[in-house]
Structure formats: C-alpha cells, structure tokens
PDB file of N, CA and C in Angstrom:
ATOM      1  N   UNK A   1      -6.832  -6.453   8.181  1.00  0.00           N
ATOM      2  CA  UNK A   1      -5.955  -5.304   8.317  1.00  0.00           C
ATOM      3  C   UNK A   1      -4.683  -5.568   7.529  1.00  0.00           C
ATOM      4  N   UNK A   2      -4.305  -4.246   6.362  1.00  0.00           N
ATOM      5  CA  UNK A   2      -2.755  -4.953   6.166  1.00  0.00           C
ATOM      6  C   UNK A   2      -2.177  -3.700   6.665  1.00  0.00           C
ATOM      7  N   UNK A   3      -0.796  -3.924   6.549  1.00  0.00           N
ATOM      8  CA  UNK A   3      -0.079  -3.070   6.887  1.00  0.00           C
ATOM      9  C   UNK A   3       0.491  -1.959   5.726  1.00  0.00           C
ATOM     10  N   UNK A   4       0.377  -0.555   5.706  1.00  0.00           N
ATOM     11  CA  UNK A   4       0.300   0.200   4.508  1.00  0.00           C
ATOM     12  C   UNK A   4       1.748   1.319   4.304  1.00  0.00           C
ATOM     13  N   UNK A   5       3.039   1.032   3.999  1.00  0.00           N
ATOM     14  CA  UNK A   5       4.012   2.031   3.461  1.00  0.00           C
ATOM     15  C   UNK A   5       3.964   3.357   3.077  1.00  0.00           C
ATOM     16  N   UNK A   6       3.909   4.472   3.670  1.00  0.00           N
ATOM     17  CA  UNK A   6       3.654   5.500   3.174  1.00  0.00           C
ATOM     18  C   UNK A   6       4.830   6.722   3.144  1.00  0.00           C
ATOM     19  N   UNK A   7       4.966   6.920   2.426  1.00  0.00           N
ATOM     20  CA  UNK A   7       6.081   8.206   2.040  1.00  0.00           C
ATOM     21  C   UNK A   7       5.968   9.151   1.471  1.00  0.00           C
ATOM     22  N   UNK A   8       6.703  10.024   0.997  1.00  0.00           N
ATOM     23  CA  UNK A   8       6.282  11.348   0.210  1.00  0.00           C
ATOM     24  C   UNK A   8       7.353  11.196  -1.232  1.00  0.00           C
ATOM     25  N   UNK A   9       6.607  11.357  -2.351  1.00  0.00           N
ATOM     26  CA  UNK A   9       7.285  11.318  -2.971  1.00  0.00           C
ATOM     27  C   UNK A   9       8.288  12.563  -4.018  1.00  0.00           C
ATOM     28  N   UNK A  10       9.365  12.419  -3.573  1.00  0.00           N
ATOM     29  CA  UNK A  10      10.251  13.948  -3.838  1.00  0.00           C
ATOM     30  C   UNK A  10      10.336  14.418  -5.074  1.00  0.00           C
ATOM     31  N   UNK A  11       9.861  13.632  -6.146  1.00  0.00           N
ATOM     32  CA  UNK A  11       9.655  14.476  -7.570  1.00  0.00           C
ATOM     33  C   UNK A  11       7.982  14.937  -8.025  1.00  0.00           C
ATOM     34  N   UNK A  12       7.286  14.402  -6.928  1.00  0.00           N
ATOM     35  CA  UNK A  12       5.732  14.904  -6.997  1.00  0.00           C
ATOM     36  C   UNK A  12       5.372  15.898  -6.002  1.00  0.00           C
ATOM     37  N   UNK A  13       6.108  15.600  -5.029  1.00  0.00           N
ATOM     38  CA  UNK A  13       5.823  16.142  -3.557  1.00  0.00           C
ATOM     39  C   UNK A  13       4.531  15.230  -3.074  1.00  0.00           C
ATOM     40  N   UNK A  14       3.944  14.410  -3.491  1.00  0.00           N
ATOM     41  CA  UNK A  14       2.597  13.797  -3.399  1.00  0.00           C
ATOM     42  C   UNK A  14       2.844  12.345  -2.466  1.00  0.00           C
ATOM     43  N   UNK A  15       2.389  11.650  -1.872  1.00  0.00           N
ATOM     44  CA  UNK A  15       2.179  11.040  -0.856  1.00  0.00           C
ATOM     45  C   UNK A  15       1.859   9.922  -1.567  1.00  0.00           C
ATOM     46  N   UNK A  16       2.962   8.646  -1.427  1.00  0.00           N
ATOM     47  CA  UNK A  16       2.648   7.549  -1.923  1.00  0.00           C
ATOM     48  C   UNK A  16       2.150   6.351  -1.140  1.00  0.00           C
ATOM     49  N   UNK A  17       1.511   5.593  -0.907  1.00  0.00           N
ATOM     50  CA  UNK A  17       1.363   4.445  -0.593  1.00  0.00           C
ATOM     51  C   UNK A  17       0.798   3.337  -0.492  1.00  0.00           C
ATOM     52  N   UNK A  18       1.730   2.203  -0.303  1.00  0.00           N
ATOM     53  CA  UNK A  18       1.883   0.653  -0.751  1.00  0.00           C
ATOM     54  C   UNK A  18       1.853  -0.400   0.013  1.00  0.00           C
ATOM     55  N   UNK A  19       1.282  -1.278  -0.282  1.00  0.00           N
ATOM     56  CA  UNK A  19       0.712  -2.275   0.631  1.00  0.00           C
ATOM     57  C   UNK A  19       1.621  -3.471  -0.012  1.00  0.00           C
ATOM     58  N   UNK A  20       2.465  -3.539   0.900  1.00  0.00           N
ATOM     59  CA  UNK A  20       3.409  -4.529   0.479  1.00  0.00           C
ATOM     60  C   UNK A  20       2.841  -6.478   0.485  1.00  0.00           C
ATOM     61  N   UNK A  21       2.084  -6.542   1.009  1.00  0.00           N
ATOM     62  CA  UNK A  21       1.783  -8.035   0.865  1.00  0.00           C
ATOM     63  C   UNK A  21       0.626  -8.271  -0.146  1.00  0.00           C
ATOM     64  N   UNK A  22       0.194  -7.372  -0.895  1.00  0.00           N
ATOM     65  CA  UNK A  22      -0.546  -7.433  -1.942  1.00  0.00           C
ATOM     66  C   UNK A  22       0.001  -6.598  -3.400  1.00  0.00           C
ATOM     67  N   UNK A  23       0.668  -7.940  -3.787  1.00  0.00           N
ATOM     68  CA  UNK A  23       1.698  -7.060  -5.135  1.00  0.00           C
ATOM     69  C   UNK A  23       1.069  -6.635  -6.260  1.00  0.00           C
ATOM     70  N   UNK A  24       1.437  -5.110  -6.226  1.00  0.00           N
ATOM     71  CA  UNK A  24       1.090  -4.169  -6.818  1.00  0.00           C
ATOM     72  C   UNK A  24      -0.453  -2.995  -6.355  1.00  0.00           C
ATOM     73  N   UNK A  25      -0.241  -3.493  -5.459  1.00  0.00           N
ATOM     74  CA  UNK A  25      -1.344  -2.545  -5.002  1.00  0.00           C
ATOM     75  C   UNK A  25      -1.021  -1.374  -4.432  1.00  0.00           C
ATOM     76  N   UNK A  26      -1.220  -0.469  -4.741  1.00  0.00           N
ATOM     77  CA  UNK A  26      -0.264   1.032  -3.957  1.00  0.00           C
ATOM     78  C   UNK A  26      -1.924   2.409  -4.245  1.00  0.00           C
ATOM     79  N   UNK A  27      -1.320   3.413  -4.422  1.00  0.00           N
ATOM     80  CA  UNK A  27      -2.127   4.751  -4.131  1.00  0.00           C
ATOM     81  C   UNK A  27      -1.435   5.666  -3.690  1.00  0.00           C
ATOM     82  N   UNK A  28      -2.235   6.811  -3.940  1.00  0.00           N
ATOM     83  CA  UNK A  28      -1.023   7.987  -3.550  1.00  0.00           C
ATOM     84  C   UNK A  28      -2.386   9.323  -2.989  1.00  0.00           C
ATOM     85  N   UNK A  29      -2.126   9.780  -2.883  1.00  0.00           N
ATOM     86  CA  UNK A  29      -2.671  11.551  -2.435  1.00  0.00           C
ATOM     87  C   UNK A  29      -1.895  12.802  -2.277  1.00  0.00           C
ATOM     88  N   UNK A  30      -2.825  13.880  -2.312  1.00  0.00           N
ATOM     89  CA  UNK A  30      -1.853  15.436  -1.827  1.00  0.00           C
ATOM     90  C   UNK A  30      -1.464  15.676  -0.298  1.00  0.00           C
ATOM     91  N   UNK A  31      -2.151  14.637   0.250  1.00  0.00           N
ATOM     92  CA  UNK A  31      -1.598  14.262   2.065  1.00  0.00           C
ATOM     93  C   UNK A  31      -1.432  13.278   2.377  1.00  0.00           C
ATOM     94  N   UNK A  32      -0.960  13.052   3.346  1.00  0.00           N
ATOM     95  CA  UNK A  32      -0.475  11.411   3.776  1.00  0.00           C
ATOM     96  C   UNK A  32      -2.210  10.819   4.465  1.00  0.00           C
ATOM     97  N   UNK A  33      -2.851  12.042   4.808  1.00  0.00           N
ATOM     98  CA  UNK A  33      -4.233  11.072   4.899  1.00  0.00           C
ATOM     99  C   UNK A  33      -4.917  10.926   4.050  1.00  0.00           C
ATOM    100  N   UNK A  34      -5.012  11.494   2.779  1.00  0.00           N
ATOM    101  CA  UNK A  34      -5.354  10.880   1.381  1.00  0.00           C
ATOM    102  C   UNK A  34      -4.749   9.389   1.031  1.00  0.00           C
ATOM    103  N   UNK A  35      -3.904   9.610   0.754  1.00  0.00           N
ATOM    104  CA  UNK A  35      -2.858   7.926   0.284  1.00  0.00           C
ATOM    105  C   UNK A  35      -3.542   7.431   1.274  1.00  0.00           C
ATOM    106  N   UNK A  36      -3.422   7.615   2.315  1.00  0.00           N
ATOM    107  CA  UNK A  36      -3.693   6.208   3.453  1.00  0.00           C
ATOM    108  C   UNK A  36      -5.266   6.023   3.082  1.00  0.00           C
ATOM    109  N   UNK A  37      -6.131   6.936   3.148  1.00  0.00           N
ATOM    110  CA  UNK A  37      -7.431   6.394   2.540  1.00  0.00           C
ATOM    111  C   UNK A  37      -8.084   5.948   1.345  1.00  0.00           C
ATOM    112  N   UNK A  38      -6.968   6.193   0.428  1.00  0.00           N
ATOM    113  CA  UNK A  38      -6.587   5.610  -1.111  1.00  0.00           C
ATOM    114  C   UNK A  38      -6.215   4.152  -0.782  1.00  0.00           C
ATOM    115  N   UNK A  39      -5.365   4.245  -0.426  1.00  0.00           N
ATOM    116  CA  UNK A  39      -4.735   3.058  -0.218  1.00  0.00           C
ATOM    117  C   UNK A  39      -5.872   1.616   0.393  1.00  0.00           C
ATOM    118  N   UNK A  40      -6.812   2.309   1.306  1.00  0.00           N
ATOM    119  CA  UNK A  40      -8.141   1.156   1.675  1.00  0.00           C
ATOM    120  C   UNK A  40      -8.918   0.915   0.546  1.00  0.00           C
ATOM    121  N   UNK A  41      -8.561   2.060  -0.667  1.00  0.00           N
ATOM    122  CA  UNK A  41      -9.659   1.741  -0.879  1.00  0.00           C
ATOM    123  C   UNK A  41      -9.164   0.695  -2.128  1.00  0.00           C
ATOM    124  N   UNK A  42      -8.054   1.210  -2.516  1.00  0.00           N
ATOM    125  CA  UNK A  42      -6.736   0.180  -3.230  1.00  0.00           C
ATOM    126  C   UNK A  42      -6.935  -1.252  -2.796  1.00  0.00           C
ATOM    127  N   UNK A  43      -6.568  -1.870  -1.577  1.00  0.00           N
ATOM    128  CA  UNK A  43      -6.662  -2.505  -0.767  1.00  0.00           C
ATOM    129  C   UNK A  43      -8.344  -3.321  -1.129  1.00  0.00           C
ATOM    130  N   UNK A  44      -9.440  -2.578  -0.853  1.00  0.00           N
ATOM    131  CA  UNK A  44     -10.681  -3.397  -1.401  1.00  0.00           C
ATOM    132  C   UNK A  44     -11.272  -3.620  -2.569  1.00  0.00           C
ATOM    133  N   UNK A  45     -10.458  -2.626  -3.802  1.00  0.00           N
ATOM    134  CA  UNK A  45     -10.264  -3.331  -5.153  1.00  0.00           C
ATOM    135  C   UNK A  45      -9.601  -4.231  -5.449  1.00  0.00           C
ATOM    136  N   UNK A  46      -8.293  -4.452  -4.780  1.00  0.00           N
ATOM    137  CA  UNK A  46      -7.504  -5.237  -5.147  1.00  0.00           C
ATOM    138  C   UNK A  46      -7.876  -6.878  -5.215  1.00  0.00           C
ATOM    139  N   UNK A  47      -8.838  -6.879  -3.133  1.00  0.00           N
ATOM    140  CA  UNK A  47      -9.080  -7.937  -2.767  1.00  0.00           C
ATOM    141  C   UNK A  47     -10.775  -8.207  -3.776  1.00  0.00           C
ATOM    142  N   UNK A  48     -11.449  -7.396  -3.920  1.00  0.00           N
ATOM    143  CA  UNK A  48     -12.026  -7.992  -4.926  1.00  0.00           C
ATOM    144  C   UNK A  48     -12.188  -8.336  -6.403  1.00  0.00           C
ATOM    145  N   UNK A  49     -11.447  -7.611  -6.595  1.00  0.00           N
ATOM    146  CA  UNK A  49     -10.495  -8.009  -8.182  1.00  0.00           C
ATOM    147  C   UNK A  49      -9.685  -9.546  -8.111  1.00  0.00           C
ATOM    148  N   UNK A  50      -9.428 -10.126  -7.121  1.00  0.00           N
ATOM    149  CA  UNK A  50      -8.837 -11.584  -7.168  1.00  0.00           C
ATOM    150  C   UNK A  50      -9.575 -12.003  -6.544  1.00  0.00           C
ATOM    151  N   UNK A  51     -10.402 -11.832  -5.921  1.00  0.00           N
ATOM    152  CA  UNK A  51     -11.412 -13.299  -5.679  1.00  0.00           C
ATOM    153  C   UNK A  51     -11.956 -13.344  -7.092  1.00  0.00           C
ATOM    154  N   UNK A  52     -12.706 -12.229  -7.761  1.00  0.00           N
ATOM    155  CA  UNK A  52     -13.604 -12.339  -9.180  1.00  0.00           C
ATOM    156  C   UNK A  52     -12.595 -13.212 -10.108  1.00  0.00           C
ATOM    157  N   UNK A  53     -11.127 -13.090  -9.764  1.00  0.00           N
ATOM    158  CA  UNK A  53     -10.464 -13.497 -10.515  1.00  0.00           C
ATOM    159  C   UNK A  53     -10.430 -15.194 -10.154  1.00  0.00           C
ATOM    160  N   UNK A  54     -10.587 -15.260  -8.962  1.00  0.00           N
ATOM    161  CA  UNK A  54     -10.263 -16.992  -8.289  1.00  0.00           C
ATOM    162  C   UNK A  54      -8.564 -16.524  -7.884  1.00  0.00           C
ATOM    163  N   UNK A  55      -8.503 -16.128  -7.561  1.00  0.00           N
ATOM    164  CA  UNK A  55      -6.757 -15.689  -6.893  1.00  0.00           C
ATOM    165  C   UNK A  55      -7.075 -16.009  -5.518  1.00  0.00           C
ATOM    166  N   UNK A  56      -5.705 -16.518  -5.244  1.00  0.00           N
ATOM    167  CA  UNK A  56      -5.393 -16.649  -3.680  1.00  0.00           C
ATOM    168  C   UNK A  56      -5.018 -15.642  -2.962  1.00  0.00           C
ATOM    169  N   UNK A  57      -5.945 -14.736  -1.836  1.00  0.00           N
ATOM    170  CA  UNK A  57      -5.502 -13.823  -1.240  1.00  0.00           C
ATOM    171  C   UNK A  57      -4.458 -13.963  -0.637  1.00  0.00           C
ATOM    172  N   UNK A  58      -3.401 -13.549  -1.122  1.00  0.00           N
ATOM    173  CA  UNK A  58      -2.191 -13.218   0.438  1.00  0.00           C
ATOM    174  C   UNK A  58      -2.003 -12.769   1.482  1.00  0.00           C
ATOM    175  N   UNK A  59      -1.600 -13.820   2.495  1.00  0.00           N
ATOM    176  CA  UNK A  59      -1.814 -13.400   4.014  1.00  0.00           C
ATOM    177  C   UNK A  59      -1.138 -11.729   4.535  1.00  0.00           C
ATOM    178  N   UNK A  60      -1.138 -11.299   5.530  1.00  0.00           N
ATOM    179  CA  UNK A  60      -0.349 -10.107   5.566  1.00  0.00           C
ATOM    180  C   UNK A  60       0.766 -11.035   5.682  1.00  0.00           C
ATOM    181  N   UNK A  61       1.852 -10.217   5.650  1.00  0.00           N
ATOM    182  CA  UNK A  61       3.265 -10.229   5.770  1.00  0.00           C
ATOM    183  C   UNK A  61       4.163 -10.355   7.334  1.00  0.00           C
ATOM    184  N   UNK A  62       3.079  -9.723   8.075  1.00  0.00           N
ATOM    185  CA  UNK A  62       3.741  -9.826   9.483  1.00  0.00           C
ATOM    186  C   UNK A  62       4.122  -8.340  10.047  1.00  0.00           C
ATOM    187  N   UNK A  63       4.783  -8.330  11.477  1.00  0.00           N
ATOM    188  CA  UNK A  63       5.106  -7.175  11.381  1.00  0.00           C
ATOM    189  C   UNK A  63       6.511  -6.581  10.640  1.00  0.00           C
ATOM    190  N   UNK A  64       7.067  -5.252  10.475  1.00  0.00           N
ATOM    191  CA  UNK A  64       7.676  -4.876   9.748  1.00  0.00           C
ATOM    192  C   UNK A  64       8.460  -3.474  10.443  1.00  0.00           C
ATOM    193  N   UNK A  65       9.400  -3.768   9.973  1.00  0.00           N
ATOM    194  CA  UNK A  65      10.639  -2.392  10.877  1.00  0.00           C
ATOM    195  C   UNK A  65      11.277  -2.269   9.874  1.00  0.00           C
ATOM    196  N   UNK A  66      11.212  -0.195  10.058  1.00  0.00           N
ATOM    197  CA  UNK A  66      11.992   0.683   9.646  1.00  0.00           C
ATOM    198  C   UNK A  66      13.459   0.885   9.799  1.00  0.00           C
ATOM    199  N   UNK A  67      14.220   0.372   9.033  1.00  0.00           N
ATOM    200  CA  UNK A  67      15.585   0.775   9.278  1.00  0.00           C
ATOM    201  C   UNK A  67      16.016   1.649   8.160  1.00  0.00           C
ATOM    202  N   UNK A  68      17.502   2.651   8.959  1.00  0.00           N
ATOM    203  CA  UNK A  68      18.084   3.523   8.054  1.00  0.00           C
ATOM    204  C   UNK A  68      19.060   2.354   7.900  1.00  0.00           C
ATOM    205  N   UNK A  69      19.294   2.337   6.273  1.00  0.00           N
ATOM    206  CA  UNK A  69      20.917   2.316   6.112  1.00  0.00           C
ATOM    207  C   UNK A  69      21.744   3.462   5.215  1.00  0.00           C
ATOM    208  N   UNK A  70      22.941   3.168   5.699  1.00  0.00           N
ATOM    209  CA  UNK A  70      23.739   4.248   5.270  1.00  0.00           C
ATOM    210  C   UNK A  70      24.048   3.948   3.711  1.00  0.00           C
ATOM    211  N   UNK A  71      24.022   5.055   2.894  1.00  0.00           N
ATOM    212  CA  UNK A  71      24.231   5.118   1.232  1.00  0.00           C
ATOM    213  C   UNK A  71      25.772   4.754   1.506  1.00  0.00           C
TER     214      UNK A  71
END
C-alpha cells in the first residue's frame, strides 16, 4: 500500500496525483477517482519498471499530515 496525494489542478481543472515515496511517479484524471486509479496503476509500472531495472524499491514513507500554512 502507498500512500497517494491527490489534488485538483487549477490551470487544468484535472485531478492530479502523486505518490510521494516513489520519486516521480504521479497520474492525473477528469475525477479524483480516475487519478486515484491512475495512480495504482502508476504505482505498478513504476514498481515494475525498477525491479526490471535492479532498483531498490522504496519503503513507504510513513504516515503523513495535512497542514495549512499561511502565505
């Protein structure tokens, strides 16, 4: 399981998201349940694109909290 970032993005309007403990792996859709099912599938290219490669999978990251800060 990793944990998956998802937002909307305000110059597409389109739904981005990123799997932060596997760098560079992201996806997007026209709904946030697109991206998120992009994103698995992101997620099982990624991880088999570096084993084929001999890469060391990276563990997840842990858990993770949303904070606002102020601009």
């Amino acid at each position: 399981m990793r944990q998956v970032l998802v937002y909307r993005d305000p110059e597409s309007d389109a739904w981005i998201a990123e799997v932060p403990s596997l760098p560079g792996c992201f996806s997007d859709g026209l709904t946030k349940e697109e991206a998120i099912q992009n994103a698995s599938d992101a997620i099982e290219c990624w991880i088999a694109g570096a084993n084929a490669a001999g890469m060391t999978i990276p563990e997840e990251l842990g858990s993770a909290e949303l904070v606002n800060v102020p601009a």
